[in-house]
Protein backbone atom coordinates (compact mmCIF):
# COMPACT_ATOMS: atom_id res chain seq x y z
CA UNK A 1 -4.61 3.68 -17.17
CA UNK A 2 -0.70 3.22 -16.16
CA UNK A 3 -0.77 1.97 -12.62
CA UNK A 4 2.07 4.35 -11.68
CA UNK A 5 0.28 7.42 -12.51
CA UNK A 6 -2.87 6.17 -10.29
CA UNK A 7 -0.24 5.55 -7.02
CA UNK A 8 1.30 9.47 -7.68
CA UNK A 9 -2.01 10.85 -8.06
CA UNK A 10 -3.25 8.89 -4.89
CA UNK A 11 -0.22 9.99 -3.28
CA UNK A 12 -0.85 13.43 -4.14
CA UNK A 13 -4.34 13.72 -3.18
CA UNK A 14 -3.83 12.16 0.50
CA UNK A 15 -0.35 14.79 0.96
CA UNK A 16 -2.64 17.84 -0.18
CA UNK A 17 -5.75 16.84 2.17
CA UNK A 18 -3.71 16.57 5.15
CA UNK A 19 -2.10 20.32 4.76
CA UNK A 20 -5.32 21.55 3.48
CA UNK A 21 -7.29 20.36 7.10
CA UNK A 22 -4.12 21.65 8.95
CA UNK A 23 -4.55 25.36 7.54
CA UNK A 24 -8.05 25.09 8.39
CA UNK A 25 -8.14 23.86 11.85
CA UNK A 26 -6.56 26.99 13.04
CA UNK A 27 -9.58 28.97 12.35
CA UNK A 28 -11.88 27.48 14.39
CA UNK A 29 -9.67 27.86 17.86
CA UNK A 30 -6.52 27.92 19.28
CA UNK A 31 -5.10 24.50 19.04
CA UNK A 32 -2.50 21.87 20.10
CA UNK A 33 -0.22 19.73 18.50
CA UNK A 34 0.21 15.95 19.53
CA UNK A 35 2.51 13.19 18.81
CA UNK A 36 1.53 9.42 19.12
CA UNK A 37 4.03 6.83 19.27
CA UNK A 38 2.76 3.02 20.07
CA UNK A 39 3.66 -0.63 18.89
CA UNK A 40 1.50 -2.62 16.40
CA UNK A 41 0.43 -6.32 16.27
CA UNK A 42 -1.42 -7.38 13.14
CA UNK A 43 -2.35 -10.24 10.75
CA UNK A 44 -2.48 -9.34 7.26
CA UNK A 45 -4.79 -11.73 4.81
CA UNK A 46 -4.50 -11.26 0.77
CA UNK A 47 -7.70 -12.76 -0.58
CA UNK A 48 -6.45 -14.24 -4.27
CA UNK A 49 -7.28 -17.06 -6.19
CA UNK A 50 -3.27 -18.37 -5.27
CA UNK A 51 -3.87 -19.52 -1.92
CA UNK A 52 -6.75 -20.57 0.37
CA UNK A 53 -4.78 -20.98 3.73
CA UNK A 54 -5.15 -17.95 6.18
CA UNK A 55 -2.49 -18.56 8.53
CA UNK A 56 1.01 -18.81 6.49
CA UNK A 57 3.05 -17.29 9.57
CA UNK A 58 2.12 -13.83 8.78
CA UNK A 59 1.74 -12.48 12.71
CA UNK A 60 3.74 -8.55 11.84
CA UNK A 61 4.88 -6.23 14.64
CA UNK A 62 5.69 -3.09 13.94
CA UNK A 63 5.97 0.66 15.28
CA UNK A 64 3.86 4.00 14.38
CA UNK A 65 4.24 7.78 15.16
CA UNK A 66 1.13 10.03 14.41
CA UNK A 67 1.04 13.29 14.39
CA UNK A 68 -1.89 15.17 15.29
CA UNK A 69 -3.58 18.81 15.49
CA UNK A 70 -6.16 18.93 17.60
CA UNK A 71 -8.75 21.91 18.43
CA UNK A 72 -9.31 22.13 22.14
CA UNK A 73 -12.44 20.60 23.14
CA UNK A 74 -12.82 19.46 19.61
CA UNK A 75 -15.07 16.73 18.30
CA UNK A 76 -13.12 16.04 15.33
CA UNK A 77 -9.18 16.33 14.49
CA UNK A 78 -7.03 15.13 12.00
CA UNK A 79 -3.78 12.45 12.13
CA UNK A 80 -1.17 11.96 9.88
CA UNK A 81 0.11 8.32 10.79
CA UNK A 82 3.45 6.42 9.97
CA UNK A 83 4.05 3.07 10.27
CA UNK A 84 7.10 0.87 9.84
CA UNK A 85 7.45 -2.72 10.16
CA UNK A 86 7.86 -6.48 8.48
CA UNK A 87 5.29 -8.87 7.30
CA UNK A 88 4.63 -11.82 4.77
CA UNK A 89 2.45 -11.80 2.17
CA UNK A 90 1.90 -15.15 0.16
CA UNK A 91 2.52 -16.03 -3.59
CA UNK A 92 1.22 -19.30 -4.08
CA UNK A 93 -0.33 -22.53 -2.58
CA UNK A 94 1.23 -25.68 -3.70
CA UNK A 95 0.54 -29.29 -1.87
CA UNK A 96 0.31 -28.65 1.87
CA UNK A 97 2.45 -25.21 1.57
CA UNK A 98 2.72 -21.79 1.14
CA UNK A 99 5.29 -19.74 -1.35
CA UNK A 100 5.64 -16.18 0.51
CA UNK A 101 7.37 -13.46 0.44
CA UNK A 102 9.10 -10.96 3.73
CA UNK A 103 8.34 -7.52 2.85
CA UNK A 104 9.43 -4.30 4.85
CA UNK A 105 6.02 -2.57 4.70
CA UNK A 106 5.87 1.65 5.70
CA UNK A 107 2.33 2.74 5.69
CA UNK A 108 1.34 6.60 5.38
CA UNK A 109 -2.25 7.13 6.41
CA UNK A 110 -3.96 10.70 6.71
CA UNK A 111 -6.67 9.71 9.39
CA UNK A 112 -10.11 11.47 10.64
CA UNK A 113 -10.73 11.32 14.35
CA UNK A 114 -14.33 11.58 15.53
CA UNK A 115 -13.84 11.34 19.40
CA UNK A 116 -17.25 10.22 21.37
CA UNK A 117 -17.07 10.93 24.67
CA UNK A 118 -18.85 8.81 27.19
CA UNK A 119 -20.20 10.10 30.87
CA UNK A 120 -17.58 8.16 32.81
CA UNK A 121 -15.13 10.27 30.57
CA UNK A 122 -13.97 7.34 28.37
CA UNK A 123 -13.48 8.50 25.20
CA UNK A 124 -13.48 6.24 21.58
CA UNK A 125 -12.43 7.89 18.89
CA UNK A 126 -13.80 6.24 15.31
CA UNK A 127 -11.11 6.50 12.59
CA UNK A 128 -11.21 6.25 8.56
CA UNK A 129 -8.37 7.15 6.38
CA UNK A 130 -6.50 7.28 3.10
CA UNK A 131 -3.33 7.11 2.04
CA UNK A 132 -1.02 4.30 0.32
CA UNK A 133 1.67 1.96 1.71
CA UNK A 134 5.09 0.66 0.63
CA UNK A 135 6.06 -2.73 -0.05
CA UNK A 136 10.04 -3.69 -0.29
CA UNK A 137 10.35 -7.36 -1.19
CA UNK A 138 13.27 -8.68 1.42
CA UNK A 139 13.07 -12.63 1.13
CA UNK A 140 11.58 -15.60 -0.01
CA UNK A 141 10.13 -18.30 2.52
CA UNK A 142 7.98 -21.36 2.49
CA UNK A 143 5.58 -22.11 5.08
CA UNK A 144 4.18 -25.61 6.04
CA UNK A 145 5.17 -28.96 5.69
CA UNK A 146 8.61 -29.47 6.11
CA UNK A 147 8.86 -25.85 4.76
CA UNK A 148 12.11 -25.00 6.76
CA UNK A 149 13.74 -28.07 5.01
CA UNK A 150 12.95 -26.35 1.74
CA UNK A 151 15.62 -24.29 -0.13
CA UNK A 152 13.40 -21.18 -2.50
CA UNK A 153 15.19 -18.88 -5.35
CA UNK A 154 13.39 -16.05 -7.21
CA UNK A 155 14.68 -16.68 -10.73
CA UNK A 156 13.10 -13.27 -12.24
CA UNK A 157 10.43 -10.69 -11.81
CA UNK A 158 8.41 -9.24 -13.99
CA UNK A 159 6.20 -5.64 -13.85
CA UNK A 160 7.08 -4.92 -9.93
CA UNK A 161 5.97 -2.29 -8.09
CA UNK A 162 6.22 -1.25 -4.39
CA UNK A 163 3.69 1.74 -3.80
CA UNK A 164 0.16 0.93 -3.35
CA UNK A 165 -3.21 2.20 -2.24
CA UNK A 166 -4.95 1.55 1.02
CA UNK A 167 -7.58 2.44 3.65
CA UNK A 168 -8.43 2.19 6.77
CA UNK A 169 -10.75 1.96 9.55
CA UNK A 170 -10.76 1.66 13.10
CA UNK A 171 -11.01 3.02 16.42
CA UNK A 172 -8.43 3.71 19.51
CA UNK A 173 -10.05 3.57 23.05
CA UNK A 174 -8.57 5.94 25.53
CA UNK A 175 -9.82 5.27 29.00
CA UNK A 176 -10.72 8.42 31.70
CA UNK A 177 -10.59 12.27 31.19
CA UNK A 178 -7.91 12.87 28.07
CA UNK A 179 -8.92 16.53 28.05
CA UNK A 180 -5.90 18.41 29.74
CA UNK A 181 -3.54 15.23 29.74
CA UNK A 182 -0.46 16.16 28.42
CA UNK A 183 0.09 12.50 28.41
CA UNK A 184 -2.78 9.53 28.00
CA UNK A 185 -2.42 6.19 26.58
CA UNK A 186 -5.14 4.71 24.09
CA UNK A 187 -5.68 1.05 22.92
CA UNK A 188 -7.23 0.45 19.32
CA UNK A 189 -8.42 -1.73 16.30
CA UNK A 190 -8.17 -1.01 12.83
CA UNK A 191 -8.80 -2.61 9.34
CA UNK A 192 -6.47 -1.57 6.41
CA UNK A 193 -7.13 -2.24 2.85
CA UNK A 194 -4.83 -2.22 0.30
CA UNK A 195 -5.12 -2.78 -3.87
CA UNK A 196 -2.65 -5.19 -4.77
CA UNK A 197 -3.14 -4.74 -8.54
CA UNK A 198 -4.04 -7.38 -11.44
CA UNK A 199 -1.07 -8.38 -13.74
CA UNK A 200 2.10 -6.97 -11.64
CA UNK A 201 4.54 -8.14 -9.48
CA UNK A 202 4.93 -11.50 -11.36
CA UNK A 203 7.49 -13.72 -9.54
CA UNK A 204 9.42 -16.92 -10.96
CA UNK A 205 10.29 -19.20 -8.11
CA UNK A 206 12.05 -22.40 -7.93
CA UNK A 207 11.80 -24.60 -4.88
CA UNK A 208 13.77 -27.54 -3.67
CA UNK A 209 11.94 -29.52 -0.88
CA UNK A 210 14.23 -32.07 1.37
CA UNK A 211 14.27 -34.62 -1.69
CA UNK A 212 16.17 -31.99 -4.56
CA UNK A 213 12.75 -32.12 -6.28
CA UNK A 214 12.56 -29.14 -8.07
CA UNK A 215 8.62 -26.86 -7.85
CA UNK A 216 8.56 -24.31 -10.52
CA UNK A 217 6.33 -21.29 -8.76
CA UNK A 218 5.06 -18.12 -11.50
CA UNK A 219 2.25 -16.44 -9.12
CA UNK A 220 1.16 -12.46 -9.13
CA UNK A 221 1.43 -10.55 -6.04
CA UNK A 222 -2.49 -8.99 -6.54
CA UNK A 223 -5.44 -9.39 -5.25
CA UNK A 224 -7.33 -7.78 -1.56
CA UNK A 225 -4.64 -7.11 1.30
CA UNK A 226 -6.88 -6.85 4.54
CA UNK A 227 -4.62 -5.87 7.31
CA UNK A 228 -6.18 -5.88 10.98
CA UNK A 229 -4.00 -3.98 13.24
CA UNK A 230 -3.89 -4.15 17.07
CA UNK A 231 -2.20 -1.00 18.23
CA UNK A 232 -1.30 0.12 21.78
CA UNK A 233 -0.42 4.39 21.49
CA UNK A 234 1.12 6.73 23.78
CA UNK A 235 -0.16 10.51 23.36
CA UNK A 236 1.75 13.43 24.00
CA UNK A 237 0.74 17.07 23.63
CA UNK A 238 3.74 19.28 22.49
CA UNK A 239 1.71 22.11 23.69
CA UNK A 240 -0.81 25.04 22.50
CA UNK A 241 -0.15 26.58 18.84
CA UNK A 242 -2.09 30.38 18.49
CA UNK A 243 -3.86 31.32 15.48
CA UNK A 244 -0.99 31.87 13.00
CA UNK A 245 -2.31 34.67 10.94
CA UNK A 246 -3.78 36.34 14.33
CA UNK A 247 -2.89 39.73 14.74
CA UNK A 248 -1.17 41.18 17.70
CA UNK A 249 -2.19 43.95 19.65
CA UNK A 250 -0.80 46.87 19.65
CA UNK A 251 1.11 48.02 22.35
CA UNK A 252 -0.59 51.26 21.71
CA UNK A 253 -3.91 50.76 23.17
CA UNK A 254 -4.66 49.48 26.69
C-alpha cells in the first residue's frame, strides 16, 4: 500500500476524532475552553540498523500550544496539541561518527486527558494520543570525532517524504487545586513514537574529513523514532462555552 495514502488517511482519522469528541463534550455539561502554551526539552532516539550511538547531539527545544475543551469537574477532556521546533535525526554511523541530518519537526497530536486527582488536590493527568508529525530536512551535520572539521554534501535523494505517523504517551503534573484557576501551571513527561518507514528517504552523502578524504554515505531515514519530551505548560481558561444547540427561554414565561 502507497505510503502517502496511509499518512492522508492517518491524517484524516486523527482531524475527524478531535471534532467528533468536541461536538460531544457539550452534551454532557456546560464547558470551558483552555489554551496551553509551554516550552519543550527532549531527546529523540531512531532505533535502525545505521547507527548504534545514542547521543549524536540530538538535545531539541521547542514550543507547544494545546488547545483544550474541558467539562467542568470532568474526569476526562480532550487536547489538540501543536508543537514546533528543531532536532537531529541520524543517517549513518561510520568510524567514530555520526552522518545526521537538522530537521524542523511540527507535531499535531489529538490527546486524551484522564485527570486523577489526589487528596492534597494535586492533580496528574495520564495522556495517550494520535496524530502524525512533519519532518523538513534543513541541513546536513556530522557529529563526533573531529566532526566540525568535516565538510558534508547531499548529492541526491531518493523517495522522500516529510509526513509521518506517531503516538504518544505521557502525563503533565499540575500541583494544588486547578479547579477554578483561570491560570495553573503543569510540569510533564511524554513518549512519542513515530514510523519512519522502510525504503524512503534515501540520502547520498559525500563527506570530506580534515584530510580531503572523501566518505561516500547512501543510508535510509527509517526505522523507530522514540521521542521523550520534557514539557513545562502554562494553562489558561478562555472562559465558560453554553450548550450550543441549548434552547433559550422564552421571554414569555416567568
Amino acid at each position: 500500500m502507497n505510503k502517502g495514502y496511509i499518512n492522508k488517511q492517518f491524517f484524516k482519522i486523527s482531524k475527524h476524532l478531535f471534532f467528533f469528541i468536541v461536538l460531544l463534550s457539550p452534551a454532557l455539561a456546560k464547558a470551558q475552553v483552555e489554551i496551553s502554551p509551554g516550552i519543550d526539552m527532549s531527546f529523540p532516539v531512531l532505533l535502525n540498523s545505521n547507527n548504534t550511538n545514542l547521543y549524536y547531539k540530538q538535545l531539541s527545544f521547542g514550543v507547544h500550544l494545546g488547545i483544550s475543551y474541558k467539562p467542568t469537574n470532568t474526569q476526562f477532556f480532550p487536547t489538540l496539541n501543536y508543537a514546533i521546533g528543531q532536532t537531529v535525526l541520524p543517517l549513518k554511523q561510520f568510524e567514530k561518527n555520526v552522518s545526521a541530518l537538522a530537521f524542523l519537526y511540527q507535531n499535531v497530536i489529538l490527546n486524551g486527558n484522564l485527570v486523577v486527582t489526589f487528596e492534597n488536590n494535586n492533580s496528574l493527568y495520564l495522556i495517550g494520543g494520535i496524530g502524525f508529525s512533519y519532518l523538513k530536512p534543513r541541513f546536513p551535520e556530522v557529529s563526533g570525532t573531529n566532526g566540525l572539521a568535516m565538510e558534508v554534501h547531499i548529492d541526491s535523494t531518493k523517495n522522500t517524504n516529510t509526513i509521518f505517523p506517531a503516538m504518544s504517551l505521557g502525563f503533565e503534573y499540575v500541583y494544588g487545586g486547578s479547579v477554578n484557576r483561570n491560570i495553573y501551571l503543569s510540569i510533564g513527561l511524554t513518549f512519542q513514537y513515530t514510523i519512519l518507514f522502510a525504503q524512503q528517504n534515501t540520502y547520498y552523502e559525500t563527506i570530506i574529513d580534515a584530510q580531503q578524504k572523501q566518505v561516500p554515505i547512501v543510508a535510509d531515514l527509517s526505522g523507530n523514532l522514540i521521542t521523550p519530551n520534557f514539557n513545562v505548560t502554562l494553562h489558561y481558561l478562555l472562559g465558560r462555552s453554553i450548550i450550543f444547540w441549548q434552547k433559550k427561554k422564552s421571554s414569555f414565561y416567568l
